[in-house]
C-alpha atoms as a PDB file:
ATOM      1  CA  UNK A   1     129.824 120.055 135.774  1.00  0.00           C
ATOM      2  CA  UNK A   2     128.796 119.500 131.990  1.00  0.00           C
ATOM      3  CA  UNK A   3     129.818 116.158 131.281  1.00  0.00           C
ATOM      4  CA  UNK A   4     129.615 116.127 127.431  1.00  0.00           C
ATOM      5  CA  UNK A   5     127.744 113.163 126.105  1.00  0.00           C
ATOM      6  CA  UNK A   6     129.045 114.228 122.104  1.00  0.00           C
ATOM      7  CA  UNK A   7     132.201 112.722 123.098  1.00  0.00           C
ATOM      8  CA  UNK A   8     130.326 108.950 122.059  1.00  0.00           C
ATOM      9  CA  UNK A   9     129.936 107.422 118.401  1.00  0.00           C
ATOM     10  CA  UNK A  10     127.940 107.813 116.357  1.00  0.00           C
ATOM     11  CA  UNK A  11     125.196 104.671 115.633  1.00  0.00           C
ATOM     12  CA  UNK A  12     124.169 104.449 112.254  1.00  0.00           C
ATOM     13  CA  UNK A  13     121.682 102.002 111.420  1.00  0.00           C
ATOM     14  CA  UNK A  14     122.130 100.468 108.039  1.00  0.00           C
ATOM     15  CA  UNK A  15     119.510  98.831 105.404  1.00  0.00           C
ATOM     16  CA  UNK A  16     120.103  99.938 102.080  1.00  0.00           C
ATOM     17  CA  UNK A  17     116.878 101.851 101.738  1.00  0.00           C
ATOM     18  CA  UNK A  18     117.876 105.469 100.104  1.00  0.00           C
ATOM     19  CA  UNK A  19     116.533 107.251 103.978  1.00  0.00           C
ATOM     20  CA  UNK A  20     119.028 105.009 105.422  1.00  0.00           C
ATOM     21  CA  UNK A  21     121.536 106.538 103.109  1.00  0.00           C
ATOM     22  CA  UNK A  22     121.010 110.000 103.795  1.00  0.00           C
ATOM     23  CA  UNK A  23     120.741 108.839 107.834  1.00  0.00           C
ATOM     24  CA  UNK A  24     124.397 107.056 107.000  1.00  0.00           C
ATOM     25  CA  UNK A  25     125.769 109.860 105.384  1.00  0.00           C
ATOM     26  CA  UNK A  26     123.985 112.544 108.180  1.00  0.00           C
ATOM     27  CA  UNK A  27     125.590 110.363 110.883  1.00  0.00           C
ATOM     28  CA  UNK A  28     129.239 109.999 109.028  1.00  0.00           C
ATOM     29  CA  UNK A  29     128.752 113.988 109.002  1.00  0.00           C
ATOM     30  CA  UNK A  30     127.914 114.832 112.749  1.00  0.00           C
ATOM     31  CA  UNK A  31     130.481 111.846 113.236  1.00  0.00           C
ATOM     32  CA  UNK A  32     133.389 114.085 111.457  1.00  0.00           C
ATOM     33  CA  UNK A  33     132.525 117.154 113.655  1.00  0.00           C
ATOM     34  CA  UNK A  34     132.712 115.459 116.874  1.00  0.00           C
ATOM     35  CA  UNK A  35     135.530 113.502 115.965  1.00  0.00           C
ATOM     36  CA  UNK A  36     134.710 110.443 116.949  1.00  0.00           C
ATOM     37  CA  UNK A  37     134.320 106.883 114.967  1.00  0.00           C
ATOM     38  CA  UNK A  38     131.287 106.237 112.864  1.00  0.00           C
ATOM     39  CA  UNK A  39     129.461 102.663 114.028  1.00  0.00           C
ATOM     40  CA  UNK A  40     127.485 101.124 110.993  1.00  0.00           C
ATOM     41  CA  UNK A  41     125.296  98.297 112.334  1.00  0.00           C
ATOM     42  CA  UNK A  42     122.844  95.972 110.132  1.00  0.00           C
ATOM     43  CA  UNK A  43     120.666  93.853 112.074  1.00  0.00           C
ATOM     44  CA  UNK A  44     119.994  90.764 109.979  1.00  0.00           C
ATOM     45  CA  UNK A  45     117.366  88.535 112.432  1.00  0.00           C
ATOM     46  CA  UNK A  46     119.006  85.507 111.866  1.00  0.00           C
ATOM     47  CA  UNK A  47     119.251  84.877 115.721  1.00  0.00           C
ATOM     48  CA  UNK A  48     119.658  80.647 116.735  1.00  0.00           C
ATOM     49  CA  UNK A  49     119.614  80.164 112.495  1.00  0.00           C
ATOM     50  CA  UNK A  50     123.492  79.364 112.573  1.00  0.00           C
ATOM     51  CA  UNK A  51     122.687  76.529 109.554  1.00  0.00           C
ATOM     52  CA  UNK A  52     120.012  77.977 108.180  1.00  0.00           C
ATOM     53  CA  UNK A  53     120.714  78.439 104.182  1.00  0.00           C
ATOM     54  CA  UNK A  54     118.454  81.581 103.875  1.00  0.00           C
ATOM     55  CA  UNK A  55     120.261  83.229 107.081  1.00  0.00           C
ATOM     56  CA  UNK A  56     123.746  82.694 105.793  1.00  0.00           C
ATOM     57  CA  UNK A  57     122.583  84.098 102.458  1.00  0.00           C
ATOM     58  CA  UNK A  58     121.526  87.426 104.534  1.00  0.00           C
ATOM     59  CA  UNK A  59     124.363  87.419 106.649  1.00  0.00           C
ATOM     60  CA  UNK A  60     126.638  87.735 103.168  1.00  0.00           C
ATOM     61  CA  UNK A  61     124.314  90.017 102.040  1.00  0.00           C
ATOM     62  CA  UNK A  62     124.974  92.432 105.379  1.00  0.00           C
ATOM     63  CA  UNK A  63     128.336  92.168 105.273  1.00  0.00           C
ATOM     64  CA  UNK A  64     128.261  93.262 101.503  1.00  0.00           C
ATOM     65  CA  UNK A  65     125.994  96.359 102.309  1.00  0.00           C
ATOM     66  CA  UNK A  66     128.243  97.364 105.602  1.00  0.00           C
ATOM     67  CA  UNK A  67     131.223  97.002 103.021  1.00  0.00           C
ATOM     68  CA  UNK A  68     129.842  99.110 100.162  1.00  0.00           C
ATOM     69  CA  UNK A  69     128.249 101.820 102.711  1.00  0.00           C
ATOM     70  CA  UNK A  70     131.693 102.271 104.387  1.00  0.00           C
ATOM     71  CA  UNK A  71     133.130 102.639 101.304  1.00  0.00           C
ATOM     72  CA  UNK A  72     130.737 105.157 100.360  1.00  0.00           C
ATOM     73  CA  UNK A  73     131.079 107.001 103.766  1.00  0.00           C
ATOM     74  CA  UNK A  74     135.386 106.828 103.519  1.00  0.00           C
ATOM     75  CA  UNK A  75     134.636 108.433  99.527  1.00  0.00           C
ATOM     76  CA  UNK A  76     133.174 111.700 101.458  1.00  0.00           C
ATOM     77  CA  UNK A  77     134.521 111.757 104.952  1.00  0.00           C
ATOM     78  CA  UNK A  78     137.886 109.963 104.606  1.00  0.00           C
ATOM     79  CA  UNK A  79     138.875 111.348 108.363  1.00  0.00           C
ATOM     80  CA  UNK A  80     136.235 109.454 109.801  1.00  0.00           C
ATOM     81  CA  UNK A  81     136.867 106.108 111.498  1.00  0.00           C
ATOM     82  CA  UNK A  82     134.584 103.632 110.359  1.00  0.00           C
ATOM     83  CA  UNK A  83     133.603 100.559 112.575  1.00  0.00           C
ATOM     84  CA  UNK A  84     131.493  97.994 110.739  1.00  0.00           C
ATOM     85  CA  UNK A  85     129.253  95.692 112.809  1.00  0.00           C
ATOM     86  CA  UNK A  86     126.549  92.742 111.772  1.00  0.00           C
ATOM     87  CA  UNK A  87     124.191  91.742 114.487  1.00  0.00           C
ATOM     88  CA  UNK A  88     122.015  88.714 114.282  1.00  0.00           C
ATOM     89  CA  UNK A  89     119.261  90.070 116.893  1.00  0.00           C
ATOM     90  CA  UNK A  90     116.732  92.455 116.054  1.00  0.00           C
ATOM     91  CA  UNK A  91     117.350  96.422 115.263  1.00  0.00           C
ATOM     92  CA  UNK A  92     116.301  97.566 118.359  1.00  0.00           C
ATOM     93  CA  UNK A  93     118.308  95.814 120.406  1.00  0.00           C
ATOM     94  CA  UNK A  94     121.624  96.103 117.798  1.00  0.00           C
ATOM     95  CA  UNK A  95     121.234  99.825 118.350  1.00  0.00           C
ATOM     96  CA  UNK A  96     120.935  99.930 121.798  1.00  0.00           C
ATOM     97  CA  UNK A  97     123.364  97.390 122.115  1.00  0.00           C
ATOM     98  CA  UNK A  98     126.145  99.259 119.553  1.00  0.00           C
ATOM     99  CA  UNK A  99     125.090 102.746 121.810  1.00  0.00           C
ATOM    100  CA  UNK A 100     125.670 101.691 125.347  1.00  0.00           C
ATOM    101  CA  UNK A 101     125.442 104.974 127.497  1.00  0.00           C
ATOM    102  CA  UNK A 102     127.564 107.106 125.237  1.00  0.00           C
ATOM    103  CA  UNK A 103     126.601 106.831 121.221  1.00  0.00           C
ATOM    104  CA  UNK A 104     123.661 108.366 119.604  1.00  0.00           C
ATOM    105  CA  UNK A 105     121.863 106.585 117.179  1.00  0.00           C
ATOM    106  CA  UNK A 106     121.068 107.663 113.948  1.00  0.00           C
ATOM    107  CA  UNK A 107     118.182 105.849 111.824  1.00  0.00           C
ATOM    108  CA  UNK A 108     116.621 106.858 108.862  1.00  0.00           C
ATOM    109  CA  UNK A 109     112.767 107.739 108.715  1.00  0.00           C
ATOM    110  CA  UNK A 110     112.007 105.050 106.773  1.00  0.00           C
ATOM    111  CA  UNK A 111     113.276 102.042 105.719  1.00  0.00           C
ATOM    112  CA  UNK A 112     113.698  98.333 104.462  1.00  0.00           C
ATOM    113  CA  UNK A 113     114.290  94.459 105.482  1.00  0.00           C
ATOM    114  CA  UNK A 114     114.882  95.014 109.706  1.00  0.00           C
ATOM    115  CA  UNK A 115     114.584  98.905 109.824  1.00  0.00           C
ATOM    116  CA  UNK A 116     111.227  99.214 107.871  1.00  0.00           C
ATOM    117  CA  UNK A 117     109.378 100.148 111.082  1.00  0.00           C
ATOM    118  CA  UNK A 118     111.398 102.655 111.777  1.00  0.00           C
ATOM    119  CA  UNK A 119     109.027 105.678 110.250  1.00  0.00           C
ATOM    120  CA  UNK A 120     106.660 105.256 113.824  1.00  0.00           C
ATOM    121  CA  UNK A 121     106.328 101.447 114.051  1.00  0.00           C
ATOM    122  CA  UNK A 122     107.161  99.465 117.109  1.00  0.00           C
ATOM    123  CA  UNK A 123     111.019  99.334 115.946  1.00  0.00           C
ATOM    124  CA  UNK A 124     111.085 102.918 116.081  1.00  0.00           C
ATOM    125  CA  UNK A 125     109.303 103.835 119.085  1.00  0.00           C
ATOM    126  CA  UNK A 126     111.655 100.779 120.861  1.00  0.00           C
ATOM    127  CA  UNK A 127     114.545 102.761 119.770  1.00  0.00           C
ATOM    128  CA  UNK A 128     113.727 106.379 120.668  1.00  0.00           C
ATOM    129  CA  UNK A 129     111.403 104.906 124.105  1.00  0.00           C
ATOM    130  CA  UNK A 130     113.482 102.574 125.509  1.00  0.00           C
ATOM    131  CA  UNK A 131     117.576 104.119 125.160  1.00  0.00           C
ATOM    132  CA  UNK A 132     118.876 106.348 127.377  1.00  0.00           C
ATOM    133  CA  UNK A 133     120.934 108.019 124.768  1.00  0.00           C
ATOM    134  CA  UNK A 134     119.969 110.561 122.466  1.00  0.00           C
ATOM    135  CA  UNK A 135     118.001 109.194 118.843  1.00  0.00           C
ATOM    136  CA  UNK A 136     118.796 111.182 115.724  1.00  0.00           C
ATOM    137  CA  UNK A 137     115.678 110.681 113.078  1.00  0.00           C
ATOM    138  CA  UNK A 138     116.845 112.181 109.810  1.00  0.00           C
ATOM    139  CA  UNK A 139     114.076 113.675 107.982  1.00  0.00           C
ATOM    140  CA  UNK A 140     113.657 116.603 105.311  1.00  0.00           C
ATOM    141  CA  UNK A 141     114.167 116.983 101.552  1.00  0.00           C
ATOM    142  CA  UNK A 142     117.812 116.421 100.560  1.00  0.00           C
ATOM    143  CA  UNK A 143     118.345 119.844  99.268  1.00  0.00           C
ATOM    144  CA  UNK A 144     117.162 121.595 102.810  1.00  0.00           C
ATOM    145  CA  UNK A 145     119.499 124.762 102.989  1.00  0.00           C
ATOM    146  CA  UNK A 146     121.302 125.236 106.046  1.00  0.00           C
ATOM    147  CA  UNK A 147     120.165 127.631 107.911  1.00  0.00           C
ATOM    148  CA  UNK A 148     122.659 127.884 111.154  1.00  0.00           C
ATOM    149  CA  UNK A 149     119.913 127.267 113.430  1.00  0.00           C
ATOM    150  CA  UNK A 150     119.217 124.394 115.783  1.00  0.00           C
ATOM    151  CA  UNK A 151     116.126 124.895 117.130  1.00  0.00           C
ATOM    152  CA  UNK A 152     115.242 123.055 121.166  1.00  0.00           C
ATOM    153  CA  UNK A 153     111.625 122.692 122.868  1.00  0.00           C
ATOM    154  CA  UNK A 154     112.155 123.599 126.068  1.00  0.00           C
ATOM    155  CA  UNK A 155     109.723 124.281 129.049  1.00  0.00           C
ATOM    156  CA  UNK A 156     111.681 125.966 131.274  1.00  0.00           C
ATOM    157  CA  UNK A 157     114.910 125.822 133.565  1.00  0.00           C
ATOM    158  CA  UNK A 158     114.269 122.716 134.751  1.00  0.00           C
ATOM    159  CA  UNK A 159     115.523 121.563 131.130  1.00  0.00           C
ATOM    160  CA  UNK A 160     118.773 123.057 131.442  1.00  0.00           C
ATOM    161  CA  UNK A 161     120.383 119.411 131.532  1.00  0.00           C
ATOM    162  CA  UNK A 162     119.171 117.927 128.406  1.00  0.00           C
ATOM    163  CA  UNK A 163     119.007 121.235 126.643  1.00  0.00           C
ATOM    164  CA  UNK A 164     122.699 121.607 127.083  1.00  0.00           C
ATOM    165  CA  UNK A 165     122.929 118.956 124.419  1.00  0.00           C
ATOM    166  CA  UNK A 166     121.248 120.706 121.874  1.00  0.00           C
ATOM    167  CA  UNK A 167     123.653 123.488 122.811  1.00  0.00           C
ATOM    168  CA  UNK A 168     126.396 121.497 122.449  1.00  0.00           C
ATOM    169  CA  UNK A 169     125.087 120.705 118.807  1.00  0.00           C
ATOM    170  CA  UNK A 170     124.488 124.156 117.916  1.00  0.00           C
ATOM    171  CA  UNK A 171     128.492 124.918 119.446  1.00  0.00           C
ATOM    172  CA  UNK A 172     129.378 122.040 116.938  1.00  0.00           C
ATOM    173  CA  UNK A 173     128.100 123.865 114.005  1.00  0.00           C
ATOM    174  CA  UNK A 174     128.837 126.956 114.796  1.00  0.00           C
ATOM    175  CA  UNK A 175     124.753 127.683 114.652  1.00  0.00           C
ATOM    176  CA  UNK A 176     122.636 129.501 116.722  1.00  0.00           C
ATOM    177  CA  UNK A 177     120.465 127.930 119.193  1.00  0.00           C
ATOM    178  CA  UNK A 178     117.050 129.105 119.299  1.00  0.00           C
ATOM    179  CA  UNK A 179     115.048 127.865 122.844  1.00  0.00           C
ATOM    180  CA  UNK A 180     111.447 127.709 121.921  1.00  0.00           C
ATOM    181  CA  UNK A 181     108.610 127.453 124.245  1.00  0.00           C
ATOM    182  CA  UNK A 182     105.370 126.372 123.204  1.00  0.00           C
ATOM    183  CA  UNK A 183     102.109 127.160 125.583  1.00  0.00           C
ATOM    184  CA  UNK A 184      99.146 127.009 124.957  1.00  0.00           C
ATOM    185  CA  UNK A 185      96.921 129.380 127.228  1.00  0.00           C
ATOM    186  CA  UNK A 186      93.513 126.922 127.429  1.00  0.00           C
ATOM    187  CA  UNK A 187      94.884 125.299 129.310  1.00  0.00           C
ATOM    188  CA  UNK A 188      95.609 127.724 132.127  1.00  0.00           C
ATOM    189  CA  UNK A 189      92.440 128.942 132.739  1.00  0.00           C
ATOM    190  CA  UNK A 190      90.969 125.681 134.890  1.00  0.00           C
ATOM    191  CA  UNK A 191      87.388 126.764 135.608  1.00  0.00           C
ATOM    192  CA  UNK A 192      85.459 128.698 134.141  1.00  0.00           C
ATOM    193  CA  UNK A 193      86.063 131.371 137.355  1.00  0.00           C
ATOM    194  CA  UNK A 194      89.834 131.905 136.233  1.00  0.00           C
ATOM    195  CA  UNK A 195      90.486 135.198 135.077  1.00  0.00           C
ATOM    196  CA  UNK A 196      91.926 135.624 131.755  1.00  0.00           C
ATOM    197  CA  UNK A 197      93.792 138.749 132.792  1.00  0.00           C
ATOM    198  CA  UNK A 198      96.172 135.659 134.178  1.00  0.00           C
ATOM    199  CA  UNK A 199      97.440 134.628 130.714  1.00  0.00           C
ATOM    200  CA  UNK A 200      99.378 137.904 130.527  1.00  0.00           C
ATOM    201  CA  UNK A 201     101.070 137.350 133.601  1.00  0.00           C
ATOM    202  CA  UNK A 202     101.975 133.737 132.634  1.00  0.00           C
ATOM    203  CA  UNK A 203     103.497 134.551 129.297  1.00  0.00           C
ATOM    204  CA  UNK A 204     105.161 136.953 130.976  1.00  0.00           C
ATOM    205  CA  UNK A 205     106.455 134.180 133.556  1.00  0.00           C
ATOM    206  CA  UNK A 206     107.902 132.040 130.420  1.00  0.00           C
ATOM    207  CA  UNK A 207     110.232 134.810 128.834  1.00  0.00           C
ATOM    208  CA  UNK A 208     111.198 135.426 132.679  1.00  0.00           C
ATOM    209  CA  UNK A 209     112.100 131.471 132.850  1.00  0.00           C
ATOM    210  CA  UNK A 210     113.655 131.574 129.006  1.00  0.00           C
ATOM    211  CA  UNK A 211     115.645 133.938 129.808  1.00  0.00           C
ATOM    212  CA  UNK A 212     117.079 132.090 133.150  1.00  0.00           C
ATOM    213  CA  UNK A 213     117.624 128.946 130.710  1.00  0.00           C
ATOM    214  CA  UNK A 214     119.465 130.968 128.153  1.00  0.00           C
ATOM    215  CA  UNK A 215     121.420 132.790 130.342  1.00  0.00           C
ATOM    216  CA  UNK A 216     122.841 129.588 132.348  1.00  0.00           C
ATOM    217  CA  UNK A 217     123.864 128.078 128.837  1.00  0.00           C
ATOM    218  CA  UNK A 218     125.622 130.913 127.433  1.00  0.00           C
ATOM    219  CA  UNK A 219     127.618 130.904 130.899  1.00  0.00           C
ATOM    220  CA  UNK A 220     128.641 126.872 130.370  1.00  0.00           C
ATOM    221  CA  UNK A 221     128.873 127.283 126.253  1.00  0.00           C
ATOM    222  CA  UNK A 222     131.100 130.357 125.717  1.00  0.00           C
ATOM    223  CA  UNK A 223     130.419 132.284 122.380  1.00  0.00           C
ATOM    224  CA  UNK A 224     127.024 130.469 121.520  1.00  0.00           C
ATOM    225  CA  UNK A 225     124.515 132.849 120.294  1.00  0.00           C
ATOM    226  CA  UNK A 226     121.330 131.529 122.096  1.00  0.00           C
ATOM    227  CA  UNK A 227     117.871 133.183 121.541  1.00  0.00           C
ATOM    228  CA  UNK A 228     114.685 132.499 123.238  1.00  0.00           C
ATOM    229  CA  UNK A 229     111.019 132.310 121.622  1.00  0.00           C
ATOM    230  CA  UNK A 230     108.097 132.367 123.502  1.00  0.00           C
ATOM    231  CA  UNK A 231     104.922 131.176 121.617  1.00  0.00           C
ATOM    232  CA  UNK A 232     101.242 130.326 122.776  1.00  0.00           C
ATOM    233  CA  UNK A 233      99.140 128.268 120.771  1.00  0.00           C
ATOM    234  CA  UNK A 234      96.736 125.396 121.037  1.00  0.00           C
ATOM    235  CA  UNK A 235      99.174 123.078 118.909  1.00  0.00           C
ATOM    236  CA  UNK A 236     102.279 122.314 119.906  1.00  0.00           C
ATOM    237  CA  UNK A 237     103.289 120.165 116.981  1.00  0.00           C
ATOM    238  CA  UNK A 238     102.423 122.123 114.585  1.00  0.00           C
ATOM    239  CA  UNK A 239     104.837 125.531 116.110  1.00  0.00           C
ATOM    240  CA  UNK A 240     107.381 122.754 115.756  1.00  0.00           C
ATOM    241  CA  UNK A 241     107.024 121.627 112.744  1.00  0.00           C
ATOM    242  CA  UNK A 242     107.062 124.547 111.549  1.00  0.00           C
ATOM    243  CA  UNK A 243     109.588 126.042 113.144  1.00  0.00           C
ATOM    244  CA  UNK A 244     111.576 122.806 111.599  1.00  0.00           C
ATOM    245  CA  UNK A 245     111.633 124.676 108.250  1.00  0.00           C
ATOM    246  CA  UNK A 246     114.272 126.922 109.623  1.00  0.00           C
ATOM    247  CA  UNK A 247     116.507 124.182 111.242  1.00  0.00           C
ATOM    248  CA  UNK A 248     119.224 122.411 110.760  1.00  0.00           C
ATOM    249  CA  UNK A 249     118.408 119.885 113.370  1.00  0.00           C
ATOM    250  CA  UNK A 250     115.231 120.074 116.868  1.00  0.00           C
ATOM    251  CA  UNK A 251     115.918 118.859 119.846  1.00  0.00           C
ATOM    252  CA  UNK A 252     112.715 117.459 121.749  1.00  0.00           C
ATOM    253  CA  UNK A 253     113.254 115.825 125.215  1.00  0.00           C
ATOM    254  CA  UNK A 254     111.326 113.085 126.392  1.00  0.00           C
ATOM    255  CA  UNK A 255     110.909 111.144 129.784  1.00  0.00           C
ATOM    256  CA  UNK A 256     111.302 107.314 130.940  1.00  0.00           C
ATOM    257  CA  UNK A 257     108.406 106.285 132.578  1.00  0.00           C
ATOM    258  CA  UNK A 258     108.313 104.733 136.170  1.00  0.00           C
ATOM    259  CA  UNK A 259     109.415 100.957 136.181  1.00  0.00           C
ATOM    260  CA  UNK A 260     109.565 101.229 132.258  1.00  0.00           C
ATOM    261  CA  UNK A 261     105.825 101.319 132.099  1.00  0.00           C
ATOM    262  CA  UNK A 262     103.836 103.866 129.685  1.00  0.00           C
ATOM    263  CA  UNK A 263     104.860 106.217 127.140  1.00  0.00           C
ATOM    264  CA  UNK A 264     108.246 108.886 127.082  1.00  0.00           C
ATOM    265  CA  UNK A 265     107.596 109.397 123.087  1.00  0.00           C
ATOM    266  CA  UNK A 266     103.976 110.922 122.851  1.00  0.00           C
ATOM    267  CA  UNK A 267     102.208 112.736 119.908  1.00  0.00           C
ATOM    268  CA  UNK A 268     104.637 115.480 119.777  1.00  0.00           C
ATOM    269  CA  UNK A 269     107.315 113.161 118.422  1.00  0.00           C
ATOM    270  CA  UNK A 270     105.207 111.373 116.811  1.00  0.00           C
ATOM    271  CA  UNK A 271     103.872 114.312 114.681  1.00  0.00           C
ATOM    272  CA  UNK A 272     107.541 115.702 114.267  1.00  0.00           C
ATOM    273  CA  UNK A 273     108.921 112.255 113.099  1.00  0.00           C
ATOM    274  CA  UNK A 274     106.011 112.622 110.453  1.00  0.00           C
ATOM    275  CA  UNK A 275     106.417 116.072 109.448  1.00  0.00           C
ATOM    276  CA  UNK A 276     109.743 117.823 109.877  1.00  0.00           C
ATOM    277  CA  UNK A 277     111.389 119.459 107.788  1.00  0.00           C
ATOM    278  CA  UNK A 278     114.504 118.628 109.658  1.00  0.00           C
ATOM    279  CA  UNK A 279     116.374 115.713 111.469  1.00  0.00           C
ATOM    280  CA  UNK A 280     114.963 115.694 114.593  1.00  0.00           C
ATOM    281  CA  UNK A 281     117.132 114.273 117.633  1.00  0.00           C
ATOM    282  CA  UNK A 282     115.351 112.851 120.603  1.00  0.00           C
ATOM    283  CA  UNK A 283     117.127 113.622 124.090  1.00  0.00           C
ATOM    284  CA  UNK A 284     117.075 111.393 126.708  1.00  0.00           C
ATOM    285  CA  UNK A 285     116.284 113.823 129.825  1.00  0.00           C
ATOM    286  CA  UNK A 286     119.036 113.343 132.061  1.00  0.00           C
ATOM    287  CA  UNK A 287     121.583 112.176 128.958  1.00  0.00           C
ATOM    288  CA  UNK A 288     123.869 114.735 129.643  1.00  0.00           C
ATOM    289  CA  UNK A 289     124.774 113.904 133.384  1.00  0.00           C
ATOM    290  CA  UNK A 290     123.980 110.331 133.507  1.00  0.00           C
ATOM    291  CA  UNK A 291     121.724 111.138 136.853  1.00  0.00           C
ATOM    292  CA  UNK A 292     118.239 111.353 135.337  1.00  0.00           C
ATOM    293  CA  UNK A 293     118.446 114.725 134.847  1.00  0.00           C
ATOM    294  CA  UNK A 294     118.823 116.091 138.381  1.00  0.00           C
ATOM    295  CA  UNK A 295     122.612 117.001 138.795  1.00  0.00           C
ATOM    296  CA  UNK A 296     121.771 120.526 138.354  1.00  0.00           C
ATOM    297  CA  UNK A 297     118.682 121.525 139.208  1.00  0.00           C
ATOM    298  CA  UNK A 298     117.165 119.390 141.430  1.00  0.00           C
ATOM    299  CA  UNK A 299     115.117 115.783 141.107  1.00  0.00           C
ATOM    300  CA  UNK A 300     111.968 116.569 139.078  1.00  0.00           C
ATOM    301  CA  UNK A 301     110.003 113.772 138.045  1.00  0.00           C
ATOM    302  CA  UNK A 302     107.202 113.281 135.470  1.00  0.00           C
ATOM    303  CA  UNK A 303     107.609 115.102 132.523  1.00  0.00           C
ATOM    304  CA  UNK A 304     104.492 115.042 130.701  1.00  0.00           C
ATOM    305  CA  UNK A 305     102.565 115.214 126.943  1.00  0.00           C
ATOM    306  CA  UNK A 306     101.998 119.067 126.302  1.00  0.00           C
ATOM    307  CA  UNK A 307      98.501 119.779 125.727  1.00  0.00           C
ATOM    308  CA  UNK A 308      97.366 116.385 127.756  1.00  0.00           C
ATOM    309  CA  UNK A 309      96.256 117.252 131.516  1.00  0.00           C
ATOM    310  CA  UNK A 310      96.282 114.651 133.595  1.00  0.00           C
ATOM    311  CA  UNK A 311      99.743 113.326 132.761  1.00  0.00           C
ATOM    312  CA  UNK A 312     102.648 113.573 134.625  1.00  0.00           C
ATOM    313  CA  UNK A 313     104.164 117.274 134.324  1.00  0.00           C
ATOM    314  CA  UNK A 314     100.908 118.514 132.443  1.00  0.00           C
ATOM    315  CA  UNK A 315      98.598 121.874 132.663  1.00  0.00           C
ATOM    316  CA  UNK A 316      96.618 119.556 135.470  1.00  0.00           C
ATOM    317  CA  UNK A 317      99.257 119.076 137.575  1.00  0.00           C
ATOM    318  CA  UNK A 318      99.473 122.012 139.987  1.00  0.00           C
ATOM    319  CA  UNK A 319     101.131 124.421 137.461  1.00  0.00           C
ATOM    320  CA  UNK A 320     101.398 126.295 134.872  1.00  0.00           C
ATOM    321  CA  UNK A 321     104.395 124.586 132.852  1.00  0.00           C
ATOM    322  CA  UNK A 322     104.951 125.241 129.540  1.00  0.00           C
ATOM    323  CA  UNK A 323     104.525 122.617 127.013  1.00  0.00           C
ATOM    324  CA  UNK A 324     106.944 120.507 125.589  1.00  0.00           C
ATOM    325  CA  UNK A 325     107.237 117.197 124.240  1.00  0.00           C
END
């Protein structure tokens, strides 16, 4: 049964850089259409430096800038319930904390003072790597139209759990959701004996499996206009990033791996949390049922890098799955 992780707050982190801002006022709006409270945290790293002049100088400081950023959020979303919240650690852990197993965090792209690694330093990547909720990054120019689209990289149905948050969003907006799978056909063909004449029959495998996944989400998500996309291509990241121009938000999943070792954000994030034209919200796989992704479908381990054999869930691994993030 859908278990519907939206229902959770919304974690904003807060620096006074103008990304955060727009992150802020992005999370206040998602926030107002899930109806549910709006958490503003500002991590100030004054951790064990109770009488330290300079750290009560920048706890005054936080509280100021969680005051005048609620007030700002309560100008345009006065239904919202704001909850303000100063933490002396460090930003990762005041988001994760602030999120427990049912918020999404929201960060800008960029920032200052405890969030200025958040465009792909090792703040960021702790965020989006180590949580097991999804990670909003809000990115794109201020005046990107809406388009009524929220666009999800999905392999195949194996994704259904995680992807049924992105339909979820798109159900929230009233958007369509557009499932896009990105394959590229190099790296199908194994040795040089493998008959291209198989590439057909593989892309023709995908729209088979798109269709599965979009048909088992318009059954949970009544009324949601869901369209499937198959492309093949050598780069992943850039189908996305394009594809980002006509988005009001992508959904990418990404794995934890065994014992906490390795990566689950790889250069497919990476490259999107560079260049979208859209926020781009990192799912958890798993987030939605709180089993690791195997309430529905069955356990599947080892989702890998598209476009990297040899990893966990890649082209070298016994099969031909498509390529996702």
């Amino acid at each position: 049964m859908y278990q519907d992780v939206t229902n959770g707050p919304v974690i904003a982190g807060v620096d006074g850089s103008p990304e955060a801002g727009d992150a802020v006022l992005w999370a206040a709006g998602e926030a107002y259409r899930r109806k549910q409270p709006l958490h503003l945290v500002h991590a100030t790293g004054t951790e064990g430096r109770a009488t330290d002049r300079a750290a009560e100088e920048a706890r005054a400081a936080g509280h100021e800038l969680l005051a005048r950023t609620a007030e700002g959020v309560a100008g345009r979303f006065p239904d919202v319930t704001v909850v303000r919240r100063l933490a002396p650690g460090d930003p990762v852990h005041a988001l994760h904390d602030e999120a427990g197993t049912a918020g999404t965090v929201v960060v800008g792209h960029r920032g200052l003072g405890g969030f200025a690694e958040l465009l792909l330093g090792s703040v960021g990547l702790g965020v989006a790597s180590r949580t097991r909720v999804p990670v909003v990054v809000v990115r794109g120019a201020r005046d990107h139209a809406a388009t009524g689209v929220v666009v999800a990289c999905v392999r195949d149905e194996r994704d259904h759990p995680w992807a049924r948050y992105a339909a979820r969003e798109a159900a929230l907006r009233h958007a369509t959701l557009r499932l896009l799978n990105v394959w590229n056909p190099l790296s199908h063909t194994g040795t040089a004996l493998t008959m291209l004449d198989d590439i057909d029959g593989i892309a023709q495998q995908r729209v088979r499996e798109m269709h599965a996944l979009a048909d088992g989400l318009r059954a949970e998500f009544a009324g949601l206009t869901v369209t499937i996309e198959v492309e093949g291509g050598r780069s992943t990241a850039g189908l996305l990033v394009q594809a980002s121009r006509e988005a009001d938000l992508l959904a990418v999943g990404a794995h934890h791996p065994p014992l906490g070792i390795g990566r689950s954000v790889g250069h497919v994030v990476h490259a999107l949390l560079h260049h979208a034209h859209c926020p781009v919200v990192i799912v958890p796989r798993g987030t939605d049922d709180g089993h690791g992704g195997h309430a529905r479908h069955g356990r599947h381990e080892g989702h890998g890098e598209p476009g990297e054999p040899g990893e966990p869930g890649g082209a070298a691994e016994g099969g031909p799955g498509p390529a996702g993030p």
